[in-house]
C-alpha atoms as a PDB file:
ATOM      1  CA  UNK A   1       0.000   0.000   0.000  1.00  0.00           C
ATOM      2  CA  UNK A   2       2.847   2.471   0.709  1.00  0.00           C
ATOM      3  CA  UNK A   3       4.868   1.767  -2.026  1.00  0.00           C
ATOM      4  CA  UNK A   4       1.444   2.609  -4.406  1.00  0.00           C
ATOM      5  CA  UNK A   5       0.921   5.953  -2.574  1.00  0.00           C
ATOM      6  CA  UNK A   6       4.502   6.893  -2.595  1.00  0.00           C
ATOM      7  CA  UNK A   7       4.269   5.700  -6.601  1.00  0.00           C
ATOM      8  CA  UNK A   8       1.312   7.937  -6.947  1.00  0.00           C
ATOM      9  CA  UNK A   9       3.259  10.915  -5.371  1.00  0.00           C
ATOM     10  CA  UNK A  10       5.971  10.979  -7.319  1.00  0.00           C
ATOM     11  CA  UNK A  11       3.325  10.932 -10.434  1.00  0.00           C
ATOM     12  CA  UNK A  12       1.933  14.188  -8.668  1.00  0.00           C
ATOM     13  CA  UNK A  13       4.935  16.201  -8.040  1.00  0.00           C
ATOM     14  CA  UNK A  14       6.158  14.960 -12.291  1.00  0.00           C
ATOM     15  CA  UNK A  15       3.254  16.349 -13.698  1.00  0.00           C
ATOM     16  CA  UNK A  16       3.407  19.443 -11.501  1.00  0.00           C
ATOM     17  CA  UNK A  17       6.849  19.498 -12.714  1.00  0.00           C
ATOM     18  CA  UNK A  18       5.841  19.247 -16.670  1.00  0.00           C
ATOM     19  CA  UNK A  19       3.346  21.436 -16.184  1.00  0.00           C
ATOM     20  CA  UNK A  20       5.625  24.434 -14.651  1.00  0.00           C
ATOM     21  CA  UNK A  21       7.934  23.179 -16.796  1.00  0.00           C
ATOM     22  CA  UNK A  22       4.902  24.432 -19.801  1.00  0.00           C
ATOM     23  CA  UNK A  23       4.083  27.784 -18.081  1.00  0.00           C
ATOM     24  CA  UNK A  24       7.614  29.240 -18.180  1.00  0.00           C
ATOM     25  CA  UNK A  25       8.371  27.872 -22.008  1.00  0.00           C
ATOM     26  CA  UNK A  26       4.587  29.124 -22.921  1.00  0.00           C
ATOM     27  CA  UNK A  27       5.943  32.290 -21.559  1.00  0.00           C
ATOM     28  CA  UNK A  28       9.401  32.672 -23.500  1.00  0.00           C
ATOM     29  CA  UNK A  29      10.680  34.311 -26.291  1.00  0.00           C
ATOM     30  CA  UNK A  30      13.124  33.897 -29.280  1.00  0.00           C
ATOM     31  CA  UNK A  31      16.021  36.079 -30.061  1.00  0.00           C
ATOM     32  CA  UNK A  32      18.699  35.403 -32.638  1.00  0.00           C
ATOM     33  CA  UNK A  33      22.239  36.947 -32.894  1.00  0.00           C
ATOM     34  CA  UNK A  34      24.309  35.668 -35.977  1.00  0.00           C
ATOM     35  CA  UNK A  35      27.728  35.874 -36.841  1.00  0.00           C
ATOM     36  CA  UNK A  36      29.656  35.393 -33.941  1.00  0.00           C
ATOM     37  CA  UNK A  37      32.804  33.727 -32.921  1.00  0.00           C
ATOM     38  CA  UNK A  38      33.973  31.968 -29.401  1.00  0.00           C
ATOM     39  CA  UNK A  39      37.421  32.178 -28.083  1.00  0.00           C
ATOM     40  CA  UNK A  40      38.756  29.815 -25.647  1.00  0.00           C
ATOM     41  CA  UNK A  41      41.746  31.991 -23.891  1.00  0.00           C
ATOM     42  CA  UNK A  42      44.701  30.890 -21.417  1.00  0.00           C
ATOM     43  CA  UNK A  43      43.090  32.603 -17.986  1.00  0.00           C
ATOM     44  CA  UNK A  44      46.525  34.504 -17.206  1.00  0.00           C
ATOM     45  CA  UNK A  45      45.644  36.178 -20.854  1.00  0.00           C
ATOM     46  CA  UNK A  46      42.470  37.993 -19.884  1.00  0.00           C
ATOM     47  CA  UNK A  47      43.884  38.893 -15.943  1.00  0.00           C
ATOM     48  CA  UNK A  48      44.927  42.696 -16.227  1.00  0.00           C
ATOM     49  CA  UNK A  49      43.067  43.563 -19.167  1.00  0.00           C
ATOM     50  CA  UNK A  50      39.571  43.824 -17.833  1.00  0.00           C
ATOM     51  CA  UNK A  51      39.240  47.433 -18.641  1.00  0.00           C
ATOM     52  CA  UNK A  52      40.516  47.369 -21.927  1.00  0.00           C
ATOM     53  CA  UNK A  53      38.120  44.652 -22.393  1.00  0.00           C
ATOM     54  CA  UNK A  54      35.431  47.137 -21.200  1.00  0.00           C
ATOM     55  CA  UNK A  55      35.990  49.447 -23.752  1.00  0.00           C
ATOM     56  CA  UNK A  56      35.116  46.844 -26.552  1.00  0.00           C
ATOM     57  CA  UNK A  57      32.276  45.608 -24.465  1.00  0.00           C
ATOM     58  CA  UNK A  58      30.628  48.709 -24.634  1.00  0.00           C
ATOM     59  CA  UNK A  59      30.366  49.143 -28.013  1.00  0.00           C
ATOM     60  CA  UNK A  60      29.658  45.309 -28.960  1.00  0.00           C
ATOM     61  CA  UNK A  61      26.762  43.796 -30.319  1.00  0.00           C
ATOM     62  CA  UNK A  62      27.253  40.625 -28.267  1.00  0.00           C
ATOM     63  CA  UNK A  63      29.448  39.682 -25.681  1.00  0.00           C
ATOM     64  CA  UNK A  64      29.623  36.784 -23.077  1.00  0.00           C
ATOM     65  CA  UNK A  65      32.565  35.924 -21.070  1.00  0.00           C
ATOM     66  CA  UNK A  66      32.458  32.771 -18.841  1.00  0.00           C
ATOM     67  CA  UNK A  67      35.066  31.667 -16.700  1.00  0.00           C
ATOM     68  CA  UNK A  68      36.435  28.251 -16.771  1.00  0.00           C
ATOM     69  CA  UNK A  69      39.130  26.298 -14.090  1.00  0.00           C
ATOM     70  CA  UNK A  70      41.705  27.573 -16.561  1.00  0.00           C
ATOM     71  CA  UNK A  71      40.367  29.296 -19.411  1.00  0.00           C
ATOM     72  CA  UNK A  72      38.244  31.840 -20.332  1.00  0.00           C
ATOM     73  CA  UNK A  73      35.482  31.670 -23.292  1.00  0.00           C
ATOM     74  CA  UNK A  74      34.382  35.013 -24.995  1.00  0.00           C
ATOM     75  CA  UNK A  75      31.685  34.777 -27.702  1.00  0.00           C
ATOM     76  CA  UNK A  76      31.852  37.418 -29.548  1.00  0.00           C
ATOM     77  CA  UNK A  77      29.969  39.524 -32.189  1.00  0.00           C
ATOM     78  CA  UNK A  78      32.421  38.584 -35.459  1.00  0.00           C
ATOM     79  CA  UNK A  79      33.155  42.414 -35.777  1.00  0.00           C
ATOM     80  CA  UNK A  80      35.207  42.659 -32.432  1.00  0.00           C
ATOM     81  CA  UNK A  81      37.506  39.622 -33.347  1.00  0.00           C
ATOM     82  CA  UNK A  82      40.321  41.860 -34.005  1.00  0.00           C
ATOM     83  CA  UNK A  83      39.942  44.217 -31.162  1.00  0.00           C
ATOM     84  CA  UNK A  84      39.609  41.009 -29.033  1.00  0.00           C
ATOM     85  CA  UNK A  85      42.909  39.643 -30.220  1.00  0.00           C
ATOM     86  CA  UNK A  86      44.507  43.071 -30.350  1.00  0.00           C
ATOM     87  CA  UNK A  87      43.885  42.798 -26.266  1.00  0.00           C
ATOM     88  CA  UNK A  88      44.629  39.281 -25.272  1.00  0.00           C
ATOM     89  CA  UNK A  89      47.178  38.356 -28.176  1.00  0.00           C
ATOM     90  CA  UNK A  90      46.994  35.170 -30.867  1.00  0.00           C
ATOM     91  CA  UNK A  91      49.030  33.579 -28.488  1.00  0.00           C
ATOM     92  CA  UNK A  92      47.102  33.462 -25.553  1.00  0.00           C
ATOM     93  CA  UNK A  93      43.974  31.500 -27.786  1.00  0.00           C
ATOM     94  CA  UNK A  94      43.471  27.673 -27.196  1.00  0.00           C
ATOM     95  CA  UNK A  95      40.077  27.107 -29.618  1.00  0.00           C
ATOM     96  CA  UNK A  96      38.232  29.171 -32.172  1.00  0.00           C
ATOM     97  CA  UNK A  97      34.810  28.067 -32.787  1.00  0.00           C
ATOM     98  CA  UNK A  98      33.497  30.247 -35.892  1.00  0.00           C
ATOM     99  CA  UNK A  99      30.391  30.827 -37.905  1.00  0.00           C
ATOM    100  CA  UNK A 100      28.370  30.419 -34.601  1.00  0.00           C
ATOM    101  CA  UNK A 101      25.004  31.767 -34.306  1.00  0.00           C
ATOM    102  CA  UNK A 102      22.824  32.678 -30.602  1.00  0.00           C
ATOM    103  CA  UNK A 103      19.693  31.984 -29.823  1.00  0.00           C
ATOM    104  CA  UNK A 104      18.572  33.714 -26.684  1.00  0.00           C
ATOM    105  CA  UNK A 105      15.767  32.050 -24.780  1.00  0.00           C
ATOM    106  CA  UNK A 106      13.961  35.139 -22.616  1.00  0.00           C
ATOM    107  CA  UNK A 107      12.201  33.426 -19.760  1.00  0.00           C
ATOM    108  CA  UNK A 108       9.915  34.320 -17.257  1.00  0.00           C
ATOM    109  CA  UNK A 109      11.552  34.970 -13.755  1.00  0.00           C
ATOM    110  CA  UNK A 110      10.407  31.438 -12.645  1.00  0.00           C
ATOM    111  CA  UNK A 111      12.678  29.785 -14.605  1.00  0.00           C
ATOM    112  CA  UNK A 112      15.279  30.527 -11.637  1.00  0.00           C
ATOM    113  CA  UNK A 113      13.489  28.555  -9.817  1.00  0.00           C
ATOM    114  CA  UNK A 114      12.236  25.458 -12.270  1.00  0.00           C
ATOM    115  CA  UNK A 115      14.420  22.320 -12.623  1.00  0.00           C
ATOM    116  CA  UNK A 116      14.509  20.401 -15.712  1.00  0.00           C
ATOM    117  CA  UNK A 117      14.093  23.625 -18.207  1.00  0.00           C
ATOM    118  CA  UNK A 118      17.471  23.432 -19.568  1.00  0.00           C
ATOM    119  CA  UNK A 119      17.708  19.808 -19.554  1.00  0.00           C
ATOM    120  CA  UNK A 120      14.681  19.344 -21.598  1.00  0.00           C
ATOM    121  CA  UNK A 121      15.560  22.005 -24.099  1.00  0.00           C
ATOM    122  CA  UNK A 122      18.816  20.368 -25.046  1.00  0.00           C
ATOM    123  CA  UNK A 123      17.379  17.338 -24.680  1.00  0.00           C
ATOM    124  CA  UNK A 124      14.735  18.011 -27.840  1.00  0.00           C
ATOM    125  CA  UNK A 125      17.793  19.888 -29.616  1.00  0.00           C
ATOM    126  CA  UNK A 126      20.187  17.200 -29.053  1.00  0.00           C
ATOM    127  CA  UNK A 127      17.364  14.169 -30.143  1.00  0.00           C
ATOM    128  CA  UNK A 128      17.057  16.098 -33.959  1.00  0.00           C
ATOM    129  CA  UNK A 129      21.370  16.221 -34.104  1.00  0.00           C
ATOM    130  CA  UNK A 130      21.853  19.819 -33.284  1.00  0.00           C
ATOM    131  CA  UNK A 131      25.274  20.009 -31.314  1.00  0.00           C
ATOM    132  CA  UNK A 132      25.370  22.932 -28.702  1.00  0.00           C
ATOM    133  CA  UNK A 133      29.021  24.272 -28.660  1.00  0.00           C
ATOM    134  CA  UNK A 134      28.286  26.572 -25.787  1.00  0.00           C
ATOM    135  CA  UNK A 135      24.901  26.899 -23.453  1.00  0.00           C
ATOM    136  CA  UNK A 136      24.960  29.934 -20.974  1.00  0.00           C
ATOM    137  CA  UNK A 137      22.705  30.748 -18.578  1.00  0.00           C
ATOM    138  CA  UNK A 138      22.502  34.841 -17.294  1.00  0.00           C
ATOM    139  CA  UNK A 139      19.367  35.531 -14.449  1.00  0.00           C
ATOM    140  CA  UNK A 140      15.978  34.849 -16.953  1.00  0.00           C
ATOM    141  CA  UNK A 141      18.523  34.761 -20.403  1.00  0.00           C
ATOM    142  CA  UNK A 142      19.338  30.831 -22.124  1.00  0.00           C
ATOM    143  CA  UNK A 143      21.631  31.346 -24.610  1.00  0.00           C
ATOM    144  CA  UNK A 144      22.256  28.435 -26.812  1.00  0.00           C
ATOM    145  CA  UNK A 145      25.572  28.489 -29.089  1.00  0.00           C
ATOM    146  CA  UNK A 146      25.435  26.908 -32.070  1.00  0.00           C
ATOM    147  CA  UNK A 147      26.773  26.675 -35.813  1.00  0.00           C
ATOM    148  CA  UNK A 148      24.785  28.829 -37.751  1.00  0.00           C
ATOM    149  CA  UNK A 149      24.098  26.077 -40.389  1.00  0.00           C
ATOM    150  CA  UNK A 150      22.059  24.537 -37.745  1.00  0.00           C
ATOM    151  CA  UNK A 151      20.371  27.102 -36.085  1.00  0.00           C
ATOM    152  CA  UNK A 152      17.648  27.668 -38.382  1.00  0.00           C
ATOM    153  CA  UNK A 153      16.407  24.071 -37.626  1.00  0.00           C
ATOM    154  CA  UNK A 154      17.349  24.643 -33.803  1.00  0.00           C
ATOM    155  CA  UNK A 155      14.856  27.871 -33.920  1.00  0.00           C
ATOM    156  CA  UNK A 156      11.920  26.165 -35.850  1.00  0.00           C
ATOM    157  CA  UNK A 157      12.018  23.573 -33.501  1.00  0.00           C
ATOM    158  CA  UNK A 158      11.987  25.722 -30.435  1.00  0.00           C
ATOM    159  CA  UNK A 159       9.387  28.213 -31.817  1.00  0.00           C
ATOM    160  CA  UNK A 160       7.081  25.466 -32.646  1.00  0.00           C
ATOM    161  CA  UNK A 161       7.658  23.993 -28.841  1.00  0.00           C
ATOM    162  CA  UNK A 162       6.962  27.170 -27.524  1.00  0.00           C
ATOM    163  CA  UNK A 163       3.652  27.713 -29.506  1.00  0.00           C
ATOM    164  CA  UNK A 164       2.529  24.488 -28.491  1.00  0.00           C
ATOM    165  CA  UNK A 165       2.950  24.996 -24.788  1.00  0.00           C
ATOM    166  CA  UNK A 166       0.956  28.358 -25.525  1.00  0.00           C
ATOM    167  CA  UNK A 167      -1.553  26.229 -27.182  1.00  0.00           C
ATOM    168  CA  UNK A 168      -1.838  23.774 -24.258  1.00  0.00           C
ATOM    169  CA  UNK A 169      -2.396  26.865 -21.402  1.00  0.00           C
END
């Protein structure tokens, strides 16, 4: 008997999962930035140079730095390669990803608080071949990296999941 009602309460709390899970992607929109590039930089490289950094930052059209054990990885809008490597040096670059394209998944605030978004986002992505080369989370911002030759099939398929949650509210 206990083993049915504890069976029948984790049923509860998954569909009250799935179904939060529903509200926050019903509630989310699409943005796409194109033509960008992500550097993978020795950490000593960036240390120091912060507010030179800064000055490019301002002006770019995207811009995400994420900090790694030992590394650093910018992705950057393709214009402000050069200024980028004017700062940190050729040498200091361990990978160059290129012809990468973001899609920015704007969320409702509860997404802070929902497990299981990002998982079954990639999840969908990852079941249809799209490779993720970087996935970035910033407060109620997703932001899937991707090669741009896939990222039209990456946003039709996350468009249509969205309207389909809105469909199911």
């Amino acid at each position: 008997m206990a083993l049915i009602r504890f069976s029948e309460n984790v049923q509860k709390r998954e569909e009250l999962l799935e179904n939060k899970i529903k509200d926050v992607l019903a509630n989310t929109v699409i943005s796409v930035q194109t033509d960008l590039v992500v550097l993978t930089v020795r950490k000593e490289a960036l240390l120091g140079k912060f507010e030179a950094l800064l000055k490019t930052i301002e002006s770019a059209r995207f811009f995400q730095l994420s900090q790694g054990t030992r590394t650093f990885t910018l992705v950057i809008a393709r214009e402000n390669y050069e200024d980028i490597i004017s700062i940190i040096g050729r040498d200091s670059i361990i990978d160059i990803i290129d012809h990468q394209t973001a899609i920015i998944l704007i969320s409702p605030h509860e997404i802070i608080e929902t497990p299981g978004i990002i998982a079954y986002i990639t999840s969908i992505l990852s079941s249809q071949g799209i490779n993720m080369t970087q996935i970035i989370s910033c407060y109620e911002d997703t932001i899937l990296i991707l090669n741009r030759y896939e990222a039209l099939k990456a946003y039709q398929i996350l468009e249509e999941l969205i309207l389909k949650m809105r469909e199911k509210k």
